[in-house]
PDB file of N, CA and C in Angstrom:
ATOM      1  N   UNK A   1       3.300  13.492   3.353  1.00  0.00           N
ATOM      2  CA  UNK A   1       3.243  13.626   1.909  1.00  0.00           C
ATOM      3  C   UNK A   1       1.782  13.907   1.532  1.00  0.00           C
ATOM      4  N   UNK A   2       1.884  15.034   0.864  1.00  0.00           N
ATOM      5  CA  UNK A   2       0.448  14.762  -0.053  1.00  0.00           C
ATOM      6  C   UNK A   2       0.099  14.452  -1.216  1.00  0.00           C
ATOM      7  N   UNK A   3      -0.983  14.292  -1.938  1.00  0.00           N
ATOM      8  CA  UNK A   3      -1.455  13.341  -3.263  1.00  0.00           C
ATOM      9  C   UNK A   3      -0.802  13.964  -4.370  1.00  0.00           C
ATOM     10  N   UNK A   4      -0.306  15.709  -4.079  1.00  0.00           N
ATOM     11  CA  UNK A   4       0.701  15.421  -5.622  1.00  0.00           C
ATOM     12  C   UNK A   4       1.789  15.324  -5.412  1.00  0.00           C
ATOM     13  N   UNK A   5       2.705  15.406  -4.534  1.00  0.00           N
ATOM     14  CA  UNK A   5       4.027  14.501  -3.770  1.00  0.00           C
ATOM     15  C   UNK A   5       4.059  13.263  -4.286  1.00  0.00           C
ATOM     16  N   UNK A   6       3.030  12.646  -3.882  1.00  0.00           N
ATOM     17  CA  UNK A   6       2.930  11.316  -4.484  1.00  0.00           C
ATOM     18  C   UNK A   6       2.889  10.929  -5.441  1.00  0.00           C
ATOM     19  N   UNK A   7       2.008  11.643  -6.683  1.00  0.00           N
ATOM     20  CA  UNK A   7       1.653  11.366  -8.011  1.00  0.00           C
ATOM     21  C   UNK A   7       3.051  11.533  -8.280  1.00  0.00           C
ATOM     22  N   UNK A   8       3.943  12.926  -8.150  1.00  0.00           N
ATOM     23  CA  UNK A   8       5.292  13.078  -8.714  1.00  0.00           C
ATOM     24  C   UNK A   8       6.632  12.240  -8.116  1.00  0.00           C
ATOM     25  N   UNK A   9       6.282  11.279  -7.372  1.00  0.00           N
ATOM     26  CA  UNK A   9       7.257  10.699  -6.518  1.00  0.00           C
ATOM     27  C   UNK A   9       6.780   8.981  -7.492  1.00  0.00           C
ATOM     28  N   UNK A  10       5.604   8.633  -7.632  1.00  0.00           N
ATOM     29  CA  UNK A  10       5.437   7.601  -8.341  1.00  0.00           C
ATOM     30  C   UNK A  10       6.004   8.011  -9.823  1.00  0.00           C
ATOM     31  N   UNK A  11       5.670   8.948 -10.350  1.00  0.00           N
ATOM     32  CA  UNK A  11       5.779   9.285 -12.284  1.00  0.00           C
ATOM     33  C   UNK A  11       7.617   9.219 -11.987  1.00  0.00           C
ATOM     34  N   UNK A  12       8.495   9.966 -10.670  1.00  0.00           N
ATOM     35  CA  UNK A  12       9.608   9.690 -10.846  1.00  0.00           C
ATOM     36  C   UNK A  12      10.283   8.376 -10.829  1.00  0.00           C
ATOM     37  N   UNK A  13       9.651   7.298  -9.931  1.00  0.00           N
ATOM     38  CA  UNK A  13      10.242   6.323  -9.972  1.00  0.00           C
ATOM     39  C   UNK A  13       9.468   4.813 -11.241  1.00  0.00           C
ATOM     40  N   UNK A  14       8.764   5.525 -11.585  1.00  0.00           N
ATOM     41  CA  UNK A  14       8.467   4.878 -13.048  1.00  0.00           C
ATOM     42  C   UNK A  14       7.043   4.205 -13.128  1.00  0.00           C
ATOM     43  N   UNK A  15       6.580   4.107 -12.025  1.00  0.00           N
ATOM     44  CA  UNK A  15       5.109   3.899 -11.741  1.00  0.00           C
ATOM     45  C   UNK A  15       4.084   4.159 -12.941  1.00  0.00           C
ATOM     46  N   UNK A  16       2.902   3.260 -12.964  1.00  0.00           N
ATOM     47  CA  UNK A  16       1.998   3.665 -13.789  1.00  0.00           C
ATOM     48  C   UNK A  16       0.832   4.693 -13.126  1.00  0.00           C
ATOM     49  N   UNK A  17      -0.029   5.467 -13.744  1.00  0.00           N
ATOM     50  CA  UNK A  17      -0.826   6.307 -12.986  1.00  0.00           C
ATOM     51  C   UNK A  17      -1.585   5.749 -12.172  1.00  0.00           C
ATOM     52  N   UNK A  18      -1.682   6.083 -10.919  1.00  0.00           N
ATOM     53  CA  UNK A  18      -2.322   5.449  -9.614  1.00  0.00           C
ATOM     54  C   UNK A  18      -3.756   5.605  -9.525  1.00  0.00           C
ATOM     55  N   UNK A  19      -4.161   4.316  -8.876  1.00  0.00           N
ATOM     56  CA  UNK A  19      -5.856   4.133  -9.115  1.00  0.00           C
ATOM     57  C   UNK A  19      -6.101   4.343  -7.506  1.00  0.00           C
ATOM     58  N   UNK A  20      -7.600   4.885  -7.574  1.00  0.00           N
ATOM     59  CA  UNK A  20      -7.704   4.866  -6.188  1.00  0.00           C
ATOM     60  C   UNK A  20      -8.733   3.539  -5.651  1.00  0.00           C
ATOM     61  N   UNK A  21      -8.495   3.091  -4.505  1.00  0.00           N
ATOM     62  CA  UNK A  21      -9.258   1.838  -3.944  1.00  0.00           C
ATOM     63  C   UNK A  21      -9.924   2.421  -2.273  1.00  0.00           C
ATOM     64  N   UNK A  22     -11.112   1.679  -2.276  1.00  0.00           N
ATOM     65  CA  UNK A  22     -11.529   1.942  -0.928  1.00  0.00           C
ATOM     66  C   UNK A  22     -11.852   0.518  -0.615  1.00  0.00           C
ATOM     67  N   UNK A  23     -11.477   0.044   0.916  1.00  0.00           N
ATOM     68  CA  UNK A  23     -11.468  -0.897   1.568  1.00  0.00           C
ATOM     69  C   UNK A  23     -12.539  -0.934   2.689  1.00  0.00           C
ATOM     70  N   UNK A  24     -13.114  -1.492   2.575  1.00  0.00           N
ATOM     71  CA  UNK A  24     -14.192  -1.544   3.815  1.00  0.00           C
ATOM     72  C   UNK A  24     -13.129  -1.986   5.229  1.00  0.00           C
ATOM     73  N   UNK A  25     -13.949  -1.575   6.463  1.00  0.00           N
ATOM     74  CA  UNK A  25     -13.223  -1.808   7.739  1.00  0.00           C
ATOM     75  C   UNK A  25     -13.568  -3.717   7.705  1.00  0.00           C
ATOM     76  N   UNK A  26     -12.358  -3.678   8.501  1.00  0.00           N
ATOM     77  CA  UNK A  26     -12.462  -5.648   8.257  1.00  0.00           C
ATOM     78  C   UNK A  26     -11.607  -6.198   7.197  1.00  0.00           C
ATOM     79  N   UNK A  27     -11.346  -5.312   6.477  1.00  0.00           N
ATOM     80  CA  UNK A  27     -10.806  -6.290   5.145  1.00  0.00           C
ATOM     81  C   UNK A  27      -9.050  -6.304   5.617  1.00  0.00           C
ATOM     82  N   UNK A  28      -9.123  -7.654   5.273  1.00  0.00           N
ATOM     83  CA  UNK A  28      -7.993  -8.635   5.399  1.00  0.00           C
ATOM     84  C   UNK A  28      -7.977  -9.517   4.287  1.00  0.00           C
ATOM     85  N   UNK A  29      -5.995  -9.815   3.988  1.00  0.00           N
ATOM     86  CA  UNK A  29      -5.899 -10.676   2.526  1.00  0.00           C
ATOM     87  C   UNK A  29      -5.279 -11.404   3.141  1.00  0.00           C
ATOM     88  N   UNK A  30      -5.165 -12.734   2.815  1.00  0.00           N
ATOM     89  CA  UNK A  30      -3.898 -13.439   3.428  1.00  0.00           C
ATOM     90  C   UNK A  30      -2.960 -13.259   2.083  1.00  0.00           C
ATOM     91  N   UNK A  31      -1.843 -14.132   3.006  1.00  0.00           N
ATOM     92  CA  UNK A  31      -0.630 -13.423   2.508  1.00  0.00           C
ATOM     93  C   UNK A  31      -0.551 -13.864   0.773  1.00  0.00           C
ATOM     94  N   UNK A  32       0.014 -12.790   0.353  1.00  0.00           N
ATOM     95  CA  UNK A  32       0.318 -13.024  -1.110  1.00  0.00           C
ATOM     96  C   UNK A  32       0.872 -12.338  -1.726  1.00  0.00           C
ATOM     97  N   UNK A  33       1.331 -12.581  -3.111  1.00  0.00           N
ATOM     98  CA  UNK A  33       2.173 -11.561  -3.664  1.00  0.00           C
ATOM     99  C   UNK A  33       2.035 -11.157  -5.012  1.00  0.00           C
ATOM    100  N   UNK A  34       2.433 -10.027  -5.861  1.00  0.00           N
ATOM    101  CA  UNK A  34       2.120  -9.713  -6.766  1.00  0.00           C
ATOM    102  C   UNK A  34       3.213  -9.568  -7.908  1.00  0.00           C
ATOM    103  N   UNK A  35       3.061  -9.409  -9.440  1.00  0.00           N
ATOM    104  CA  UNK A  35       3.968  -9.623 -10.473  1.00  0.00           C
ATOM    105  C   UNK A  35       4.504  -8.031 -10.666  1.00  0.00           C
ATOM    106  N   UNK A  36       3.551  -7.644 -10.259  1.00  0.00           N
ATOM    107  CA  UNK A  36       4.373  -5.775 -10.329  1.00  0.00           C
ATOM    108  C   UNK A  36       4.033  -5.141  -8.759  1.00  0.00           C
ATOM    109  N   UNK A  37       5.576  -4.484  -8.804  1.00  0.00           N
ATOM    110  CA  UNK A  37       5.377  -3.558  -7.910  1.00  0.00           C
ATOM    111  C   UNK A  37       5.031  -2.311  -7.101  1.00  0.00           C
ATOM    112  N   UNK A  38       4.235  -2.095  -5.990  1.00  0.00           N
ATOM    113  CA  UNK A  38       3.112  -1.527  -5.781  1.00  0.00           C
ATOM    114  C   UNK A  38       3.505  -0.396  -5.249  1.00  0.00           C
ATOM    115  N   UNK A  39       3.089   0.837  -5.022  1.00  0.00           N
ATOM    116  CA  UNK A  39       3.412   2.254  -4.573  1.00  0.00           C
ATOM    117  C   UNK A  39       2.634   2.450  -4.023  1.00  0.00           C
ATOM    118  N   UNK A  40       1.714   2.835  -2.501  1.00  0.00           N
ATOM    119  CA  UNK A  40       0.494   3.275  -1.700  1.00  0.00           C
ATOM    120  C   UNK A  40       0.179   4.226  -1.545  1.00  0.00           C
ATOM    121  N   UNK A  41      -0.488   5.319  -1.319  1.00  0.00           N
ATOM    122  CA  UNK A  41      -0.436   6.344  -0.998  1.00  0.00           C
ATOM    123  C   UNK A  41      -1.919   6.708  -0.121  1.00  0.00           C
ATOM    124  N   UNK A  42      -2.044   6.194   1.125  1.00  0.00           N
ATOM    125  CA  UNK A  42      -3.322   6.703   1.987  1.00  0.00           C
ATOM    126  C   UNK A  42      -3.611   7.828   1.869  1.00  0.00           C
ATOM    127  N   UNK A  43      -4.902   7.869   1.796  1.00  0.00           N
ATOM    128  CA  UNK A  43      -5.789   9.319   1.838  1.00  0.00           C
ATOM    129  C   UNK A  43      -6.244   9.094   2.922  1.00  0.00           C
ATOM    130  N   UNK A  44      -7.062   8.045   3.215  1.00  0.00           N
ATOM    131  CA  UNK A  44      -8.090   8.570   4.882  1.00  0.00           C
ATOM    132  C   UNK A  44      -8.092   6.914   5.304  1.00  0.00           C
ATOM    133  N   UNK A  45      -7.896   7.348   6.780  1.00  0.00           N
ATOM    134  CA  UNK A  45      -8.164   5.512   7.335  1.00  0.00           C
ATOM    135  C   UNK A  45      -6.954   4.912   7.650  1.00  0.00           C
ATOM    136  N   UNK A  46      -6.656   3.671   7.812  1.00  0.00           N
ATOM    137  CA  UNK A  46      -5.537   3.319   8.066  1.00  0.00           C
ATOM    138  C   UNK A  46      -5.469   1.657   7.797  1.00  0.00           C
ATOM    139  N   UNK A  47      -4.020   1.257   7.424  1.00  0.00           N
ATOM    140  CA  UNK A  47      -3.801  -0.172   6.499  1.00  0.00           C
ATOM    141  C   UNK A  47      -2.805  -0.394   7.300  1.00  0.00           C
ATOM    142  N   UNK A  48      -2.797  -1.720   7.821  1.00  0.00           N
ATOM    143  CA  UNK A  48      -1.687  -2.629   8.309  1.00  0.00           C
ATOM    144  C   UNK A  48      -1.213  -3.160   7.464  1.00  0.00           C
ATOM    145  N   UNK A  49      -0.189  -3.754   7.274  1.00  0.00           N
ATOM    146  CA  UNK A  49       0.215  -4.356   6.489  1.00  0.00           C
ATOM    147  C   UNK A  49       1.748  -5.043   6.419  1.00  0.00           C
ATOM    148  N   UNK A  50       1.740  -6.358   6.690  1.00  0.00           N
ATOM    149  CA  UNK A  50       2.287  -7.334   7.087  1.00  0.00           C
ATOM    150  C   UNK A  50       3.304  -7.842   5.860  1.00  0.00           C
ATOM    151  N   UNK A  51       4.834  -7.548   6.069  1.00  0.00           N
ATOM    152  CA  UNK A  51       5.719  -7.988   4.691  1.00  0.00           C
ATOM    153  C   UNK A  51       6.650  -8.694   5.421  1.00  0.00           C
ATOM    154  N   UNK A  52       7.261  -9.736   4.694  1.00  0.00           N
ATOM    155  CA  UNK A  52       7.680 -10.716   4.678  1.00  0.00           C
ATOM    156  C   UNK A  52       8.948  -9.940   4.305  1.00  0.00           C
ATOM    157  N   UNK A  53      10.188 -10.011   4.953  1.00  0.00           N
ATOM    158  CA  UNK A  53      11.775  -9.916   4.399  1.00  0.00           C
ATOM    159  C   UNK A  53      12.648 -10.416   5.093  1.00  0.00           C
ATOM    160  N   UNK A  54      13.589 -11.179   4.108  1.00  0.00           N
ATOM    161  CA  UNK A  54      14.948 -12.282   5.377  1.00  0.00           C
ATOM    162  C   UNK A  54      14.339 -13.318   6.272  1.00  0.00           C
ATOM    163  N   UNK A  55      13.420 -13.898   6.016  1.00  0.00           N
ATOM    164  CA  UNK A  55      12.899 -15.010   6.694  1.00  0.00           C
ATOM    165  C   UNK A  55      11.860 -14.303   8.325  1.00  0.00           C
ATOM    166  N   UNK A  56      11.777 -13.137   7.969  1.00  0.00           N
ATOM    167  CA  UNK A  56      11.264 -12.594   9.300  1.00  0.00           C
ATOM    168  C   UNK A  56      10.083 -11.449   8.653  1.00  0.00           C
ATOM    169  N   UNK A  57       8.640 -11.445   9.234  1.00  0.00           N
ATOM    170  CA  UNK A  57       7.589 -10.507   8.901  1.00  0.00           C
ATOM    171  C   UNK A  57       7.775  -9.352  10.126  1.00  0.00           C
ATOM    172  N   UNK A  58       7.691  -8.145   8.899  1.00  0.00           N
ATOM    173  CA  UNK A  58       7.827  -6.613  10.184  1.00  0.00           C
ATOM    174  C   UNK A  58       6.295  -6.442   9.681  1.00  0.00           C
ATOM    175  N   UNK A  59       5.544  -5.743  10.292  1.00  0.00           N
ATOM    176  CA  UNK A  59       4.213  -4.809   9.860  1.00  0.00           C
ATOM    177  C   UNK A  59       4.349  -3.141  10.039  1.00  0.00           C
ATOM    178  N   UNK A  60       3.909  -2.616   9.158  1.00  0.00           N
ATOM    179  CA  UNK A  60       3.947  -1.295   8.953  1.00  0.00           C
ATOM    180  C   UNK A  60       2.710  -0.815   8.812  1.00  0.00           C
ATOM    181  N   UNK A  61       2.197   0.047   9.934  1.00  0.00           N
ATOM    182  CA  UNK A  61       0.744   0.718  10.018  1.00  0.00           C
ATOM    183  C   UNK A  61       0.583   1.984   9.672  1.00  0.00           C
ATOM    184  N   UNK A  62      -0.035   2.092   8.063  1.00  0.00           N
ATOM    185  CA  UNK A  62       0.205   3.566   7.634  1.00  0.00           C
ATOM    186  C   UNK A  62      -1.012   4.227   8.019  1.00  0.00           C
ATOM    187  N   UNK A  63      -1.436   5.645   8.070  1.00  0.00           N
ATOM    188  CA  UNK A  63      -2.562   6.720   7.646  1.00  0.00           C
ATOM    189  C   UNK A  63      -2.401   7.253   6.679  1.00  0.00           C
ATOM    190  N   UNK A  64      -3.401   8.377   7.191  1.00  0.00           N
ATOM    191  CA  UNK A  64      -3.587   9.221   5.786  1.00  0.00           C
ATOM    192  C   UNK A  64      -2.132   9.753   5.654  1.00  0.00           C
ATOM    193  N   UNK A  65      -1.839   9.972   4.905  1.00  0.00           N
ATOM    194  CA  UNK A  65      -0.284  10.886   4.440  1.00  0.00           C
ATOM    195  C   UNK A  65       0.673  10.004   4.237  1.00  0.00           C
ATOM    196  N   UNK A  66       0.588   8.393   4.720  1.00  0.00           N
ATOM    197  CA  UNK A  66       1.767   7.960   4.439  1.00  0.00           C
ATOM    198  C   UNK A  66       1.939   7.050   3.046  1.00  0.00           C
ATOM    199  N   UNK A  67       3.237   6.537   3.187  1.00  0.00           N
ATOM    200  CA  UNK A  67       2.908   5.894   1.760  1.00  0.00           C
ATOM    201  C   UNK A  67       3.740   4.438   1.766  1.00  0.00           C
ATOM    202  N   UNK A  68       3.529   3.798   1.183  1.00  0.00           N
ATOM    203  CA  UNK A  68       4.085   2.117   1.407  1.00  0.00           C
ATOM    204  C   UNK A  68       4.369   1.490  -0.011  1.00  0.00           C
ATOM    205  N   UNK A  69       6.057   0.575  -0.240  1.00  0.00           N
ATOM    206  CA  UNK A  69       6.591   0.630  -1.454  1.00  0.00           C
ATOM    207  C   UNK A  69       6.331  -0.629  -0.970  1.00  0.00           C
ATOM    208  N   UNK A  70       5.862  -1.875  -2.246  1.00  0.00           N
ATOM    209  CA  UNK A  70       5.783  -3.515  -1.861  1.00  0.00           C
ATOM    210  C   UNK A  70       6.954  -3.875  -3.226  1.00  0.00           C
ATOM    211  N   UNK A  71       8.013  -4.251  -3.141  1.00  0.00           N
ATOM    212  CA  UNK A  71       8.488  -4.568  -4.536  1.00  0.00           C
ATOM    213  C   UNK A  71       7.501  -5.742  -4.744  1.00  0.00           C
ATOM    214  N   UNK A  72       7.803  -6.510  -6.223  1.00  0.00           N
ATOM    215  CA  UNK A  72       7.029  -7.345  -6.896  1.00  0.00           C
ATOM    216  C   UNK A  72       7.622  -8.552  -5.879  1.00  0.00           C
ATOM    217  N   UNK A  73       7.043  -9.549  -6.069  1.00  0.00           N
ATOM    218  CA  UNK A  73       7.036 -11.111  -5.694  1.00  0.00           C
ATOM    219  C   UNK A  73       7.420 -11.214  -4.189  1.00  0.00           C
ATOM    220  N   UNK A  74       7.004  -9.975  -2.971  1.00  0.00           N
ATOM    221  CA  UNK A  74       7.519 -10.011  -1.909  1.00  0.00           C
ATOM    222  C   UNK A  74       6.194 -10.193  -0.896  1.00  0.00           C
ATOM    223  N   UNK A  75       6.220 -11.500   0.296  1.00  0.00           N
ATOM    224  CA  UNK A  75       4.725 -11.797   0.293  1.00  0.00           C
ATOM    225  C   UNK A  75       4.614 -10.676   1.297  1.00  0.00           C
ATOM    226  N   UNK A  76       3.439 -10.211   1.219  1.00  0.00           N
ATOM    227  CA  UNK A  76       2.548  -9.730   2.319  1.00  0.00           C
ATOM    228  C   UNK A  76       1.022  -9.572   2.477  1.00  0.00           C
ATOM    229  N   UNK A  77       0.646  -8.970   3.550  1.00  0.00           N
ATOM    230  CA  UNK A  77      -0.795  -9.360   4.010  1.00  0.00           C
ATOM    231  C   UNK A  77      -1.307  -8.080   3.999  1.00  0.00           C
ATOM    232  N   UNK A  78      -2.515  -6.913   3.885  1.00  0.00           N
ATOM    233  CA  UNK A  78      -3.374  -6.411   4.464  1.00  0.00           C
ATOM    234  C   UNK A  78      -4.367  -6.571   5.386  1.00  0.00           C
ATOM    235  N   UNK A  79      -4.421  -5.801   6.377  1.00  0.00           N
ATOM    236  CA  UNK A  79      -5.546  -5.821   7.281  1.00  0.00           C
ATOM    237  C   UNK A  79      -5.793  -4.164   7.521  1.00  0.00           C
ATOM    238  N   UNK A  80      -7.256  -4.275   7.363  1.00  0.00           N
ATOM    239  CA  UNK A  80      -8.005  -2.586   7.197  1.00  0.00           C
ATOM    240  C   UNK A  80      -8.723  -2.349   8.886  1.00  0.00           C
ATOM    241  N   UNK A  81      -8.479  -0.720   9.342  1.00  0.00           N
ATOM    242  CA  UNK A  81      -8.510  -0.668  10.621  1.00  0.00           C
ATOM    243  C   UNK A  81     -10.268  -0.749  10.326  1.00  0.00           C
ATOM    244  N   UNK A  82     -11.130  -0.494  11.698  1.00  0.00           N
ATOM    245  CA  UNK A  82     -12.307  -0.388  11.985  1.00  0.00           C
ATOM    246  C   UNK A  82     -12.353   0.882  11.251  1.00  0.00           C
ATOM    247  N   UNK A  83     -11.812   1.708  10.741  1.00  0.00           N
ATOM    248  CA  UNK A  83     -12.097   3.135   9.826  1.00  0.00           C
ATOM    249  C   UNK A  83     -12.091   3.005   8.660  1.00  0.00           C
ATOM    250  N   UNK A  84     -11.565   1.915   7.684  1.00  0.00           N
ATOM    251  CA  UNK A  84     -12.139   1.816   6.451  1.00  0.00           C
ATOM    252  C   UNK A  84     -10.572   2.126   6.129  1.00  0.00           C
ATOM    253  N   UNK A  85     -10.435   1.852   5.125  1.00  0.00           N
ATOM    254  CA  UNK A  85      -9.116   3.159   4.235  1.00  0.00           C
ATOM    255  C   UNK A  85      -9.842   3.482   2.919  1.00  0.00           C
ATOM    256  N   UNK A  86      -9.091   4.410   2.364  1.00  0.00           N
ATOM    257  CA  UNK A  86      -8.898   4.681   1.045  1.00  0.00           C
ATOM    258  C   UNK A  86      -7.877   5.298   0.295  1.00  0.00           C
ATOM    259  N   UNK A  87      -6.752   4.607  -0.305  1.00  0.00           N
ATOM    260  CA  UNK A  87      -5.309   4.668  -0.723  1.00  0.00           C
ATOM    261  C   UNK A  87      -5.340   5.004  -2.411  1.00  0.00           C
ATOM    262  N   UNK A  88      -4.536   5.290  -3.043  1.00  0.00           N
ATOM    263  CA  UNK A  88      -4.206   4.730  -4.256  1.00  0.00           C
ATOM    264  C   UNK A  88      -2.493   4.515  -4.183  1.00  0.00           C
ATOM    265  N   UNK A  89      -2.901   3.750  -5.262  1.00  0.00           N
ATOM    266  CA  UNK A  89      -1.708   2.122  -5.773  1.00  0.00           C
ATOM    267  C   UNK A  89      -1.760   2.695  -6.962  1.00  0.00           C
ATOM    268  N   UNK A  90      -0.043   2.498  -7.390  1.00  0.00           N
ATOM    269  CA  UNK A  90       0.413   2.582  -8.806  1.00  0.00           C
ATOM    270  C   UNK A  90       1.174   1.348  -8.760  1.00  0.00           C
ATOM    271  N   UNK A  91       1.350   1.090  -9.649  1.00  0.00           N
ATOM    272  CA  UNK A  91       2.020  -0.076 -10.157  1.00  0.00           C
ATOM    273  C   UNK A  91       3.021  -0.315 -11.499  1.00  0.00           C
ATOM    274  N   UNK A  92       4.531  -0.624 -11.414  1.00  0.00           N
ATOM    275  CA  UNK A  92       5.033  -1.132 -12.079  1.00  0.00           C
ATOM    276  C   UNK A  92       6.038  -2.297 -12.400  1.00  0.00           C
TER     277      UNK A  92
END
C-alpha cells in the first residue's frame, strides 16, 4: 500500500486525518490501550507490535508499506526496530 491508498482507505473507514510520528530506534511502550481506534500506516523502518486477542498475544512486524488496524480498548505493546520508524496513525 501506499500513503494515498492509505489516506483513502482511512477517510473510507471513517478515520480522522492521519498524523505522522517518528520513533526513535529502542522505543518500546508497555502494554496499553487506547479510547479510539488506531489505523498505521509505515513509511520507513519497522514496528513490532504486540496485541492481545482471546486470552492469547500474536505480534505483527510491519515495514514500510504495511499498515496495522488496533480497535479501541484492545491491549497492546510497541517495540521500534534498531532503524527507527516513521508511520502515521489516524484515529477514530
Amino acid at each position: 500500500m501506499n500513503e494515498q491508498e492509505y489516506r483513502a482507505a482511512a477517510k473510507k473507514k471513517g478515520y480522522a486525518d492521519p498524523v505522522r510520528k517518528v520513533w526513535d530506534a529502542g522505543h518500546a511502550s508497555d502494554a496499553h490501550t487506547h479510547d479510539a481506534s488506531l489505523f498505521l500506516f509505515i513509511e520507513a523502518g519497522e514496528l513490532a507490535m504486540d496485541v492481545e486477542a482471546d486470552g492469547h498475544t500474536r505480534t505483527e512486524t510491519c515495514g514500510a508499506g504495511d499498515t496495522i488496524e488496533v480497535p479501541a480498548g484492545v491491549v497492546h505493546a510497541e517495540r521500534v526496530s534498531e532503524r527507527g520508524v516513521t508511520f502515521l496513525v489516524a484515529r477514530k
